[in-house]
PDB file of N, CA and C in Angstrom:
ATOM      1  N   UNK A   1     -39.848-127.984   6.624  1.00  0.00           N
ATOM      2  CA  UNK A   1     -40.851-129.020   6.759  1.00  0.00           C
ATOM      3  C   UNK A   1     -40.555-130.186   5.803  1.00  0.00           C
ATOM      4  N   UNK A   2     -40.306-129.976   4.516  1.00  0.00           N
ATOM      5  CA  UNK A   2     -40.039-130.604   3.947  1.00  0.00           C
ATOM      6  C   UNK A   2     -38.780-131.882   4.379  1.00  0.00           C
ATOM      7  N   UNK A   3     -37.396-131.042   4.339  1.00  0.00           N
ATOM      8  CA  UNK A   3     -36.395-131.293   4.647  1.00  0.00           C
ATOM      9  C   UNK A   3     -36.552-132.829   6.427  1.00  0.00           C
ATOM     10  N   UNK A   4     -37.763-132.294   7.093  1.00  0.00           N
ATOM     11  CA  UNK A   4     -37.868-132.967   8.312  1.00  0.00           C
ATOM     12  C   UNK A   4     -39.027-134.431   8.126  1.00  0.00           C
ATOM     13  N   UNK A   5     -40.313-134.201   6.679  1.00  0.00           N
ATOM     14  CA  UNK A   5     -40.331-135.366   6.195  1.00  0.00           C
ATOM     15  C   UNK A   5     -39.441-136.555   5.532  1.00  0.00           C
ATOM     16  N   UNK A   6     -38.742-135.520   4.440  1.00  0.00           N
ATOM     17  CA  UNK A   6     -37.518-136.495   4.205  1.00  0.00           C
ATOM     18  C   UNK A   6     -36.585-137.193   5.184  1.00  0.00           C
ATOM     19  N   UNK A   7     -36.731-136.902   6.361  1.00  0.00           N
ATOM     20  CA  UNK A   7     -35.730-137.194   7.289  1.00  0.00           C
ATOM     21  C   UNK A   7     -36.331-138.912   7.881  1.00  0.00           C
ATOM     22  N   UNK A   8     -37.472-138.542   8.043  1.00  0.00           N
ATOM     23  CA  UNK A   8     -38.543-139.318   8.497  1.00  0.00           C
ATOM     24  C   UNK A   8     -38.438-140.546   7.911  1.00  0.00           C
ATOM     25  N   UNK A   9     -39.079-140.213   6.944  1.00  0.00           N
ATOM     26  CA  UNK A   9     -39.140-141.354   5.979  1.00  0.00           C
ATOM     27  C   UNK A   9     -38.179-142.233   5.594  1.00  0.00           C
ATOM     28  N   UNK A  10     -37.018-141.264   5.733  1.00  0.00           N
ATOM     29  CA  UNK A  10     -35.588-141.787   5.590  1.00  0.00           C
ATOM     30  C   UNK A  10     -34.910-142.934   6.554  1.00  0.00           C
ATOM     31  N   UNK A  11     -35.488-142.565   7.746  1.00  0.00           N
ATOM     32  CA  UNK A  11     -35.246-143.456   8.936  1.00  0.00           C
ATOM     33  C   UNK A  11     -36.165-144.476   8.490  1.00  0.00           C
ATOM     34  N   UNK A  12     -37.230-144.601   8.404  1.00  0.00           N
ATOM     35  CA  UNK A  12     -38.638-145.497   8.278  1.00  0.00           C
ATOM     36  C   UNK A  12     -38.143-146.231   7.546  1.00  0.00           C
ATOM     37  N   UNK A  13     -37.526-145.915   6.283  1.00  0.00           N
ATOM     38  CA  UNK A  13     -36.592-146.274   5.149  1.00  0.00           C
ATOM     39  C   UNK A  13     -35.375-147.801   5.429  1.00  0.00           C
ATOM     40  N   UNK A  14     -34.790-146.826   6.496  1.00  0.00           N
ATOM     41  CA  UNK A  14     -33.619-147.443   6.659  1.00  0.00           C
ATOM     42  C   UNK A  14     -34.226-148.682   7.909  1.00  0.00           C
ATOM     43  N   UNK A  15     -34.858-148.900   8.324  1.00  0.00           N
ATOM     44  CA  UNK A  15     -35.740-149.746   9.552  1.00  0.00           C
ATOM     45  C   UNK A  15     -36.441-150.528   9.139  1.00  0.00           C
ATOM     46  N   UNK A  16     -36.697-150.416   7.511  1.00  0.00           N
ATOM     47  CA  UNK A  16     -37.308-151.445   6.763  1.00  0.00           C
ATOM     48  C   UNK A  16     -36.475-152.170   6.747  1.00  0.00           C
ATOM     49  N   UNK A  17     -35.939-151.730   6.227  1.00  0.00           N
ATOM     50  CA  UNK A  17     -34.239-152.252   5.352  1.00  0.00           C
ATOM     51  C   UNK A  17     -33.729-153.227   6.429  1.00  0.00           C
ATOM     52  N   UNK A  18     -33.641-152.886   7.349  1.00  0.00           N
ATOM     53  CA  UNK A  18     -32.656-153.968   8.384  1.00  0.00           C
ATOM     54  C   UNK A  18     -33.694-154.600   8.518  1.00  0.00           C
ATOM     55  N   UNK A  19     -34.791-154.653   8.922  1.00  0.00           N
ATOM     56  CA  UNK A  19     -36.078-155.829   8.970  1.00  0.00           C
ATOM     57  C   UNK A  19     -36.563-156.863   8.231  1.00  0.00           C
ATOM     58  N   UNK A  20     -35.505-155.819   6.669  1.00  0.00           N
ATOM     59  CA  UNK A  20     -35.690-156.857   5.931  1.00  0.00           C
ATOM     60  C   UNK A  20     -34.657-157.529   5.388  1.00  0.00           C
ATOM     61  N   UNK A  21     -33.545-157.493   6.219  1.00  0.00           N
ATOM     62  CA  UNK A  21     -31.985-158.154   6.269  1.00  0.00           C
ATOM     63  C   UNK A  21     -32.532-159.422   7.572  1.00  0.00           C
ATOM     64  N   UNK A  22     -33.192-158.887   8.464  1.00  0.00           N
ATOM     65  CA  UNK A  22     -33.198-159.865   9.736  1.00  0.00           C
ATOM     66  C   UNK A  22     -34.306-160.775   9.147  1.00  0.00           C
ATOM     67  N   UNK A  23     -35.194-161.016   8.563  1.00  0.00           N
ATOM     68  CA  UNK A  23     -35.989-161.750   7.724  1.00  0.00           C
ATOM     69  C   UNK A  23     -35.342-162.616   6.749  1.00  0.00           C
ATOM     70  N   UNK A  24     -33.995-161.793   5.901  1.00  0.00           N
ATOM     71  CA  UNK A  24     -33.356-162.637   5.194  1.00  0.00           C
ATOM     72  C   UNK A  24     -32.950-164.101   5.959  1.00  0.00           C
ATOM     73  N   UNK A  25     -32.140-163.354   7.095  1.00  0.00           N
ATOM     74  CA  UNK A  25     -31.380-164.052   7.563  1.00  0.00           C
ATOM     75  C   UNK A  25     -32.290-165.051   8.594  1.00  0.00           C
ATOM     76  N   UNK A  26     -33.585-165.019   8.880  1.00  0.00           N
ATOM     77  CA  UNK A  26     -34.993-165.788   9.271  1.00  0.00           C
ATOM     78  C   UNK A  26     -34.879-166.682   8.793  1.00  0.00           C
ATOM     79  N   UNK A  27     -35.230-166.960   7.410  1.00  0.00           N
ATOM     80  CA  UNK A  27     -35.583-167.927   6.093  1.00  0.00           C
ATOM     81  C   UNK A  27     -34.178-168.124   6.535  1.00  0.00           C
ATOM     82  N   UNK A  28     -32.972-168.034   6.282  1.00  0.00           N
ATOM     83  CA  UNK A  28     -31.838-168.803   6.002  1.00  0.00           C
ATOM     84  C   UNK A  28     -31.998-170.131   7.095  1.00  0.00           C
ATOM     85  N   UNK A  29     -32.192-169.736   8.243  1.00  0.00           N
ATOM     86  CA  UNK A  29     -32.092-170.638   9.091  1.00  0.00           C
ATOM     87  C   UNK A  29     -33.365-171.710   9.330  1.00  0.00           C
ATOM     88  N   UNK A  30     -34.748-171.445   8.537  1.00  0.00           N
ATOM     89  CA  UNK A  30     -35.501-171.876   8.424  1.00  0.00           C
ATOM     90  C   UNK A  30     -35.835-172.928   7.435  1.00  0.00           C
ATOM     91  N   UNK A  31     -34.774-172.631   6.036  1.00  0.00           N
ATOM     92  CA  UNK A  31     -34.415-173.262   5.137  1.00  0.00           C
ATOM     93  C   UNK A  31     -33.282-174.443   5.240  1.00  0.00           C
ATOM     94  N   UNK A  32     -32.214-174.381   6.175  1.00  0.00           N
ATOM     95  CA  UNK A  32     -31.515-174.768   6.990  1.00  0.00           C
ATOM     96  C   UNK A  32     -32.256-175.723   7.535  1.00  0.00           C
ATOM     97  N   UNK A  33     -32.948-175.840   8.228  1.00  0.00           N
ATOM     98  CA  UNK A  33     -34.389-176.518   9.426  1.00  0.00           C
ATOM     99  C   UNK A  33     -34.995-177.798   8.351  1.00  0.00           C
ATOM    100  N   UNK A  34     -35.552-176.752   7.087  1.00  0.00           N
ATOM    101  CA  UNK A  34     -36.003-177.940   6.101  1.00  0.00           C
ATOM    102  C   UNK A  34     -35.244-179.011   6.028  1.00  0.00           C
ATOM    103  N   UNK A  35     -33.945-178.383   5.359  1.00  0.00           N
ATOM    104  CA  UNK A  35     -33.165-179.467   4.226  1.00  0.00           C
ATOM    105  C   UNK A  35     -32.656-180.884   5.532  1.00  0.00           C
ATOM    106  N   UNK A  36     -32.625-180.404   7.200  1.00  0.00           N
ATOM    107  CA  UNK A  36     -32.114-181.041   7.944  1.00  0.00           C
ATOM    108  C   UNK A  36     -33.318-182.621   8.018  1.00  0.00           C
ATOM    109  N   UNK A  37     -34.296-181.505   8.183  1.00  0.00           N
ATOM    110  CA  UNK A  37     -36.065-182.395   8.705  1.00  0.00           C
ATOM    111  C   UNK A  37     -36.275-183.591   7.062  1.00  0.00           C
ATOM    112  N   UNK A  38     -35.893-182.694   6.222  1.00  0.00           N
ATOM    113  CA  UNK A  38     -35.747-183.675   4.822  1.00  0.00           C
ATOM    114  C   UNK A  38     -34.823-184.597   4.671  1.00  0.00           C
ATOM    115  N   UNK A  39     -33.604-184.582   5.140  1.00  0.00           N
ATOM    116  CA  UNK A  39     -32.398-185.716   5.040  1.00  0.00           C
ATOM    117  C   UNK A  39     -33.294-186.579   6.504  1.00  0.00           C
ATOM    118  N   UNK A  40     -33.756-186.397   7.570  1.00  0.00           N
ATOM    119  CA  UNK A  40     -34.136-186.973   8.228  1.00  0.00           C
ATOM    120  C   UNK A  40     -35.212-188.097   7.657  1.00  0.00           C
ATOM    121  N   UNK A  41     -36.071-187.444   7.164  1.00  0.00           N
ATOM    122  CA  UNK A  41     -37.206-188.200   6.855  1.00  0.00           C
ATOM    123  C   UNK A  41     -36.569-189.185   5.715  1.00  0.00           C
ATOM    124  N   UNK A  42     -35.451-188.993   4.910  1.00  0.00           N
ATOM    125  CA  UNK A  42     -35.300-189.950   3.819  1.00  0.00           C
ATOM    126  C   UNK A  42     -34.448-190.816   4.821  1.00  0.00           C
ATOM    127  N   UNK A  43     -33.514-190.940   5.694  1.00  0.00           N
ATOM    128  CA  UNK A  43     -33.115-191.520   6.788  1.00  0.00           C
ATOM    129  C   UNK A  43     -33.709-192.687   6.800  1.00  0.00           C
ATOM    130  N   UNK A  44     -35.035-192.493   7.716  1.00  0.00           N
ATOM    131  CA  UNK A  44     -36.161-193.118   8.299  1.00  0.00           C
ATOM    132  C   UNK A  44     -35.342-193.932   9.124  1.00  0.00           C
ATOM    133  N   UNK A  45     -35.967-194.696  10.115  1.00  0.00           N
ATOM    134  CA  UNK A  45     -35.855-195.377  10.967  1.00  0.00           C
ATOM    135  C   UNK A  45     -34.733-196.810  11.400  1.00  0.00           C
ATOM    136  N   UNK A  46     -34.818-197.660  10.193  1.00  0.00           N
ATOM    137  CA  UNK A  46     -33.719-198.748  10.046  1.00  0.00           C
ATOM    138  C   UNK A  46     -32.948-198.466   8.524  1.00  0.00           C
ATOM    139  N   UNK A  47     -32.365-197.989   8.805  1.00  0.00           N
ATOM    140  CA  UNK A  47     -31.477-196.978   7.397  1.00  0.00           C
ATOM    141  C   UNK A  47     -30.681-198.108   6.524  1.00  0.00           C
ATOM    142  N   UNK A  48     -30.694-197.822   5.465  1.00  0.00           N
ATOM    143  CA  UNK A  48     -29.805-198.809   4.527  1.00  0.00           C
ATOM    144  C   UNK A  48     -28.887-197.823   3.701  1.00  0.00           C
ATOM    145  N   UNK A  49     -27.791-198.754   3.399  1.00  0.00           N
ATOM    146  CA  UNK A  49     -26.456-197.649   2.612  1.00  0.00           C
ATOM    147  C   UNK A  49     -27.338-196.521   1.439  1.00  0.00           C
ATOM    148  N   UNK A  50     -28.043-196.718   0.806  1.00  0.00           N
ATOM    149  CA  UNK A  50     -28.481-196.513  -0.139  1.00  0.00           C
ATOM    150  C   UNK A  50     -29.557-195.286   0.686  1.00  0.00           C
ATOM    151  N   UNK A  51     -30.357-195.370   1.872  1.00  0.00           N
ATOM    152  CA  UNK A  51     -30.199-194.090   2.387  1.00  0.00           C
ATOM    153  C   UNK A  51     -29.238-193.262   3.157  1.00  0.00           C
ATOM    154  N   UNK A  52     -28.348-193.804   3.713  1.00  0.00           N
ATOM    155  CA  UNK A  52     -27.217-192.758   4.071  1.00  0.00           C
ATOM    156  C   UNK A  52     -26.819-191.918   3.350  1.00  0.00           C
ATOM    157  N   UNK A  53     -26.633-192.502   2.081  1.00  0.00           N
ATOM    158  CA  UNK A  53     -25.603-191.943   0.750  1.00  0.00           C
ATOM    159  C   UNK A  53     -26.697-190.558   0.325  1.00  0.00           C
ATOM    160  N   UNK A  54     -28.105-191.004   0.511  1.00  0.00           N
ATOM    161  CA  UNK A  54     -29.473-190.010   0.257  1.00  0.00           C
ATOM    162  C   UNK A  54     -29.223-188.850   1.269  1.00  0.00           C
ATOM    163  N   UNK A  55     -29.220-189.109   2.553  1.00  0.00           N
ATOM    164  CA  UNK A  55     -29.366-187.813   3.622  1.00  0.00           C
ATOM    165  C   UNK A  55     -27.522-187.622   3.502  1.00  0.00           C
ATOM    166  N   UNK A  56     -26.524-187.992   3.320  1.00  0.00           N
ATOM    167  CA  UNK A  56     -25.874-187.070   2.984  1.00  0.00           C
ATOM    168  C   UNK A  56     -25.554-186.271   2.417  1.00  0.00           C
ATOM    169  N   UNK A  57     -25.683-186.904   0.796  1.00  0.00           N
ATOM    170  CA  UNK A  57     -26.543-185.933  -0.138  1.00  0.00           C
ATOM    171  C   UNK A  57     -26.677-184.809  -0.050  1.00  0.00           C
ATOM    172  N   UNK A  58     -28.352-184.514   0.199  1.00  0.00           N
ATOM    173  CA  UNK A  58     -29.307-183.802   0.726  1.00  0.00           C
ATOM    174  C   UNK A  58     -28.830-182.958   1.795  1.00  0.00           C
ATOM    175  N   UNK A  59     -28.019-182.927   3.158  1.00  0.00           N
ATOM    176  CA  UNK A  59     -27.464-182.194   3.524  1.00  0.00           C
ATOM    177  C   UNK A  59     -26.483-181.359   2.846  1.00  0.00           C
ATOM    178  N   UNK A  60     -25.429-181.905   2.240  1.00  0.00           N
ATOM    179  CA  UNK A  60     -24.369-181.225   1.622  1.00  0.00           C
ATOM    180  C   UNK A  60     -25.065-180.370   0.259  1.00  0.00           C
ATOM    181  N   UNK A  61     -25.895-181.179  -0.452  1.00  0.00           N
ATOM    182  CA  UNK A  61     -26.139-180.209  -1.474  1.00  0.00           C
ATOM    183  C   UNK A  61     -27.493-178.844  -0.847  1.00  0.00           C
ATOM    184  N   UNK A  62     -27.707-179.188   0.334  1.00  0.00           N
ATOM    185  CA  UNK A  62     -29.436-178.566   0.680  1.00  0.00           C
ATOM    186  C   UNK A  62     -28.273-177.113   1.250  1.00  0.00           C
ATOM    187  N   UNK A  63     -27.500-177.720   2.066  1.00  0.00           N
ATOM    188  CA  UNK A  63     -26.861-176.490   2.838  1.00  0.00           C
ATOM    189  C   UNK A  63     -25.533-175.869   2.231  1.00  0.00           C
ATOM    190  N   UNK A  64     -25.261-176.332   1.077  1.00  0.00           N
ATOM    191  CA  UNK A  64     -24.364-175.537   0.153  1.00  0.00           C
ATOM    192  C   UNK A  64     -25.094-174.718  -0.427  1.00  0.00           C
ATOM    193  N   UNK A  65     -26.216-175.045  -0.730  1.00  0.00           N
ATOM    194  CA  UNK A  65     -27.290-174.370  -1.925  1.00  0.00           C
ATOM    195  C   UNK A  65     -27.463-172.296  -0.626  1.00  0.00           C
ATOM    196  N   UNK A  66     -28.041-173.305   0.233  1.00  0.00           N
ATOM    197  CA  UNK A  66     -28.442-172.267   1.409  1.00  0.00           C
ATOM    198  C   UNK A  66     -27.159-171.336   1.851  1.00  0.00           C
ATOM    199  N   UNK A  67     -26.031-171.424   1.776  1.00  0.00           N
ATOM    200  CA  UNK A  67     -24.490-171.034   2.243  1.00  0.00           C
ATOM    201  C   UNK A  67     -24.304-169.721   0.718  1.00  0.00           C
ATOM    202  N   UNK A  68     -24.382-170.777  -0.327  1.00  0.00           N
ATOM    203  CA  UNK A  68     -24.253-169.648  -1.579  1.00  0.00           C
ATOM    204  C   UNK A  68     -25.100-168.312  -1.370  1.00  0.00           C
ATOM    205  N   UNK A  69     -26.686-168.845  -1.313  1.00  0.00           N
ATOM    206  CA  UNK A  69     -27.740-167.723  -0.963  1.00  0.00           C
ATOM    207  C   UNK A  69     -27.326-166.617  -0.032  1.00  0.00           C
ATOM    208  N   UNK A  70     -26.993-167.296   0.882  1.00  0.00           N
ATOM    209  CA  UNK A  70     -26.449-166.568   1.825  1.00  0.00           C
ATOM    210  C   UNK A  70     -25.533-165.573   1.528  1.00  0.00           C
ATOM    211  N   UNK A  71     -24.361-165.979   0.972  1.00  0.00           N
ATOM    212  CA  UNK A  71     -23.249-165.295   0.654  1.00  0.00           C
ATOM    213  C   UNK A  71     -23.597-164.631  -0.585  1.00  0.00           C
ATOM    214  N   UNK A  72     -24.496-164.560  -1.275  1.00  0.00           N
ATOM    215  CA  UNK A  72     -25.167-163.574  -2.276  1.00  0.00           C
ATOM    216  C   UNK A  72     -25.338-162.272  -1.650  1.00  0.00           C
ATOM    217  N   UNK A  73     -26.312-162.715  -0.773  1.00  0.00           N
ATOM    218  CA  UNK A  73     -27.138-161.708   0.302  1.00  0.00           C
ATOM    219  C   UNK A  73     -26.264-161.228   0.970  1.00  0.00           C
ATOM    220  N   UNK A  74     -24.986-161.679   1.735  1.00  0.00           N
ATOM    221  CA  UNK A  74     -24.345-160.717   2.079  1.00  0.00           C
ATOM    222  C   UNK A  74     -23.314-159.840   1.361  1.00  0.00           C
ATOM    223  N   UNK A  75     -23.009-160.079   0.066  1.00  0.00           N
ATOM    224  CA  UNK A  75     -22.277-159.129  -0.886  1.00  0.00           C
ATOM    225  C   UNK A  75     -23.152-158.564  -1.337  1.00  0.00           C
ATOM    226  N   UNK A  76     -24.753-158.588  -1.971  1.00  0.00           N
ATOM    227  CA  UNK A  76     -25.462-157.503  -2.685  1.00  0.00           C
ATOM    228  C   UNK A  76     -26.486-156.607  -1.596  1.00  0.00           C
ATOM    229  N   UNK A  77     -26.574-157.251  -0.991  1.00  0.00           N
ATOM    230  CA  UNK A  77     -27.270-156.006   0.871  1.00  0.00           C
ATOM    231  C   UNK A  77     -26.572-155.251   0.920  1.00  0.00           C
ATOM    232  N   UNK A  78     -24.940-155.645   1.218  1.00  0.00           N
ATOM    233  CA  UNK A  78     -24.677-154.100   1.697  1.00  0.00           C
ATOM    234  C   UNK A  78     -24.056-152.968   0.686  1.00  0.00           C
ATOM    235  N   UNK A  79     -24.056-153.613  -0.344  1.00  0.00           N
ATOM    236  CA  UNK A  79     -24.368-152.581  -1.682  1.00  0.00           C
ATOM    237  C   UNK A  79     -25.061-151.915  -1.354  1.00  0.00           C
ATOM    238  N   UNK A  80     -26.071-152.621  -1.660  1.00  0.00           N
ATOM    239  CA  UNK A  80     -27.704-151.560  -1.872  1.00  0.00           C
ATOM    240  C   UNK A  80     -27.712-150.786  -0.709  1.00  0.00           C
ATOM    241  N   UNK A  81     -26.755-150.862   0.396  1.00  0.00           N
ATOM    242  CA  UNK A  81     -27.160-149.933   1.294  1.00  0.00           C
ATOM    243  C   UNK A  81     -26.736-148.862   1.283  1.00  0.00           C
ATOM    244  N   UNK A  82     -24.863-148.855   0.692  1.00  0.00           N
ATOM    245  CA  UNK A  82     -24.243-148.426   0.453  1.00  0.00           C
ATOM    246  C   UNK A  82     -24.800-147.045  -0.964  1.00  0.00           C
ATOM    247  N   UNK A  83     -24.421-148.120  -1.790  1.00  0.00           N
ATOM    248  CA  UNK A  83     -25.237-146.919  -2.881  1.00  0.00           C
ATOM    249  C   UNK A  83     -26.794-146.342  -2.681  1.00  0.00           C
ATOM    250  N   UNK A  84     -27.652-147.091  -2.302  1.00  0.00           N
ATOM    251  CA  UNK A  84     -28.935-146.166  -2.934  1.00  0.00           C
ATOM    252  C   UNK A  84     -29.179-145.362  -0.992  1.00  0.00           C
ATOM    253  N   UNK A  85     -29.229-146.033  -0.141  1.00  0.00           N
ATOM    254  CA  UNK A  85     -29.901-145.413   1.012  1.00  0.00           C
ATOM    255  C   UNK A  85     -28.653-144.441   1.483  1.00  0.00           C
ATOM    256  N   UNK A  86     -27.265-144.802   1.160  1.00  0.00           N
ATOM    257  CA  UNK A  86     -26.205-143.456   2.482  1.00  0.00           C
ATOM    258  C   UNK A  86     -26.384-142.105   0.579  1.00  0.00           C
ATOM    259  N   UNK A  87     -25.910-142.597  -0.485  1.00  0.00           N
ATOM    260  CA  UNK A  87     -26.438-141.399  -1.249  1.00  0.00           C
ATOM    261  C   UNK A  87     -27.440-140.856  -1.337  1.00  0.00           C
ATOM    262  N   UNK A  88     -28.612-141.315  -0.950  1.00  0.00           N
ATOM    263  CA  UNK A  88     -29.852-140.566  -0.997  1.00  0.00           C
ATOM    264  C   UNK A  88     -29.374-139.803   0.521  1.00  0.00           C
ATOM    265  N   UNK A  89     -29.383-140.460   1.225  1.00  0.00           N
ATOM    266  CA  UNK A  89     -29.438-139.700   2.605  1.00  0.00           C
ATOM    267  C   UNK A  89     -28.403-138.221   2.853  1.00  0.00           C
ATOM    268  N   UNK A  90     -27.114-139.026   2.186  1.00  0.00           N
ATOM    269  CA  UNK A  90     -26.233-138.056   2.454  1.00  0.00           C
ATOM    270  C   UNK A  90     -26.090-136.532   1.659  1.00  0.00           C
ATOM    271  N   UNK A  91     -27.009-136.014   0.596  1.00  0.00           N
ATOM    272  CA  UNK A  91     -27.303-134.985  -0.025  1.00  0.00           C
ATOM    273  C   UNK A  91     -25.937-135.275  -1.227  1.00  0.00           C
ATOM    274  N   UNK A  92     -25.667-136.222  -1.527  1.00  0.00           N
ATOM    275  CA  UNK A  92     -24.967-136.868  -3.026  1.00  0.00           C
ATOM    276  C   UNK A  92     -25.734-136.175  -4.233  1.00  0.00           C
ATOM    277  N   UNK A  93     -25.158-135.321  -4.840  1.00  0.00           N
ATOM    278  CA  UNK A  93     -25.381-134.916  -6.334  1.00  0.00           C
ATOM    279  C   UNK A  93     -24.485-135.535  -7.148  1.00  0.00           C
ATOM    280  N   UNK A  94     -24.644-136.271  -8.353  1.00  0.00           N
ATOM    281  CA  UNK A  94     -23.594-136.774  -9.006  1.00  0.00           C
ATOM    282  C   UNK A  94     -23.256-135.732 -10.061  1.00  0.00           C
ATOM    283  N   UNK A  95     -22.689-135.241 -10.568  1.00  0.00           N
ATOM    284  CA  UNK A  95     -22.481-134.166 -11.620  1.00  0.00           C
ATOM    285  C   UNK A  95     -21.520-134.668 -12.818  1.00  0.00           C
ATOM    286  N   UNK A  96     -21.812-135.167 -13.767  1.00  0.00           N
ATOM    287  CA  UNK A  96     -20.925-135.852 -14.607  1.00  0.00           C
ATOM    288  C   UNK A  96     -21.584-135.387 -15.849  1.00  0.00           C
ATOM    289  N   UNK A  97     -20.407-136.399 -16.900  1.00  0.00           N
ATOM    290  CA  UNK A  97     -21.130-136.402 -18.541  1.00  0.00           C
ATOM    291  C   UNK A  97     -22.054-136.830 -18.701  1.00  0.00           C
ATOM    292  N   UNK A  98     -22.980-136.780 -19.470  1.00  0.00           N
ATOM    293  CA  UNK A  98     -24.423-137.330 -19.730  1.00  0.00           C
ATOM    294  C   UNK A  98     -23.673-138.970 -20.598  1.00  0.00           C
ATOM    295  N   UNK A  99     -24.466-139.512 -20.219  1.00  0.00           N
ATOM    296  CA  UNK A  99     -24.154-141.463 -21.122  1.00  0.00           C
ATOM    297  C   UNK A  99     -25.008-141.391 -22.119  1.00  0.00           C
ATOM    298  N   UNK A 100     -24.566-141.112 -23.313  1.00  0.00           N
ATOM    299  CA  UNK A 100     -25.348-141.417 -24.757  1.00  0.00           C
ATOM    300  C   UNK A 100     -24.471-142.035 -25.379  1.00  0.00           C
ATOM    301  N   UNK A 101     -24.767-143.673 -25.575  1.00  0.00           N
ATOM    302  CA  UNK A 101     -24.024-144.886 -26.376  1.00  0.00           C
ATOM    303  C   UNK A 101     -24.047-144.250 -27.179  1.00  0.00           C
ATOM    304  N   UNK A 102     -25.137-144.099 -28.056  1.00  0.00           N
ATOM    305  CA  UNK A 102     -25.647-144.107 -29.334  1.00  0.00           C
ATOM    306  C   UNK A 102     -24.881-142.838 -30.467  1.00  0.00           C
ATOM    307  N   UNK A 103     -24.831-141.673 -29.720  1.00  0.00           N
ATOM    308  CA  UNK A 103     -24.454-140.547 -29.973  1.00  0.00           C
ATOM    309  C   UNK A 103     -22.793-140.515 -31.248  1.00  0.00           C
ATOM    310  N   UNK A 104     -23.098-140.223 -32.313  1.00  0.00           N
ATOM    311  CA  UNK A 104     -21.995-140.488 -32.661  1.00  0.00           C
ATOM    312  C   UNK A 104     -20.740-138.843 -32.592  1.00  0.00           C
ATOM    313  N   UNK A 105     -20.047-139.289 -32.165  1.00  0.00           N
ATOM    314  CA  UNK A 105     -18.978-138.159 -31.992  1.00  0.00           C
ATOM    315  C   UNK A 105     -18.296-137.564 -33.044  1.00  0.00           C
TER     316      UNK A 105
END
């Protein structure tokens, strides 16, 4: 019984987890949406050099900013999936030395 809650939960677990990868990746493109609607609006209508130089700007630095994030999120996600959810799942015991800095030898 036990063994078939853990199982459960484990899935429930892992269904968060991608829901909350597809959410990441929500906001990315939503943030994306901003920085575009923001170089627009500094644009405005009869544009002068002095706004071009603004919404280019603002694109390049809005969607570099958003590209880094991104590429955060995809090197530390699939860590965390890696280490904490397939070792929990997979019945991983670590069996090693105990870590005492302090301990003098």
């Amino acid at each position: 019984l036990w063994d078939t809650y853990n199982m459960a939960t484990g899935i429930l677990g892992d269904v968060l987890s991608y829901i909350r990868l597809y959410a990441l990746g929500l906001a990315g493109g939503m943030l994306g949406g901003a920085f575009n609607n923001l170089a627009g609006m500094v644009l405005g209508d009869a544009p002068n050099v002095l706004q071009w130089v603004s919404f280019v700007l603002i694109l390049i630095i809005g969607h570099l900013l958003n590209l880094c994030m991104s590429a955060l999120g995809a090197f530390v996600h699939p860590l965390r999936l890696s280490f904490v959810e397939y070792f929990k799942n997979s019945g991983y015991e670590g069996k090693g030395k105990l870590y005492e800095p302090f301990k003098l030898s």
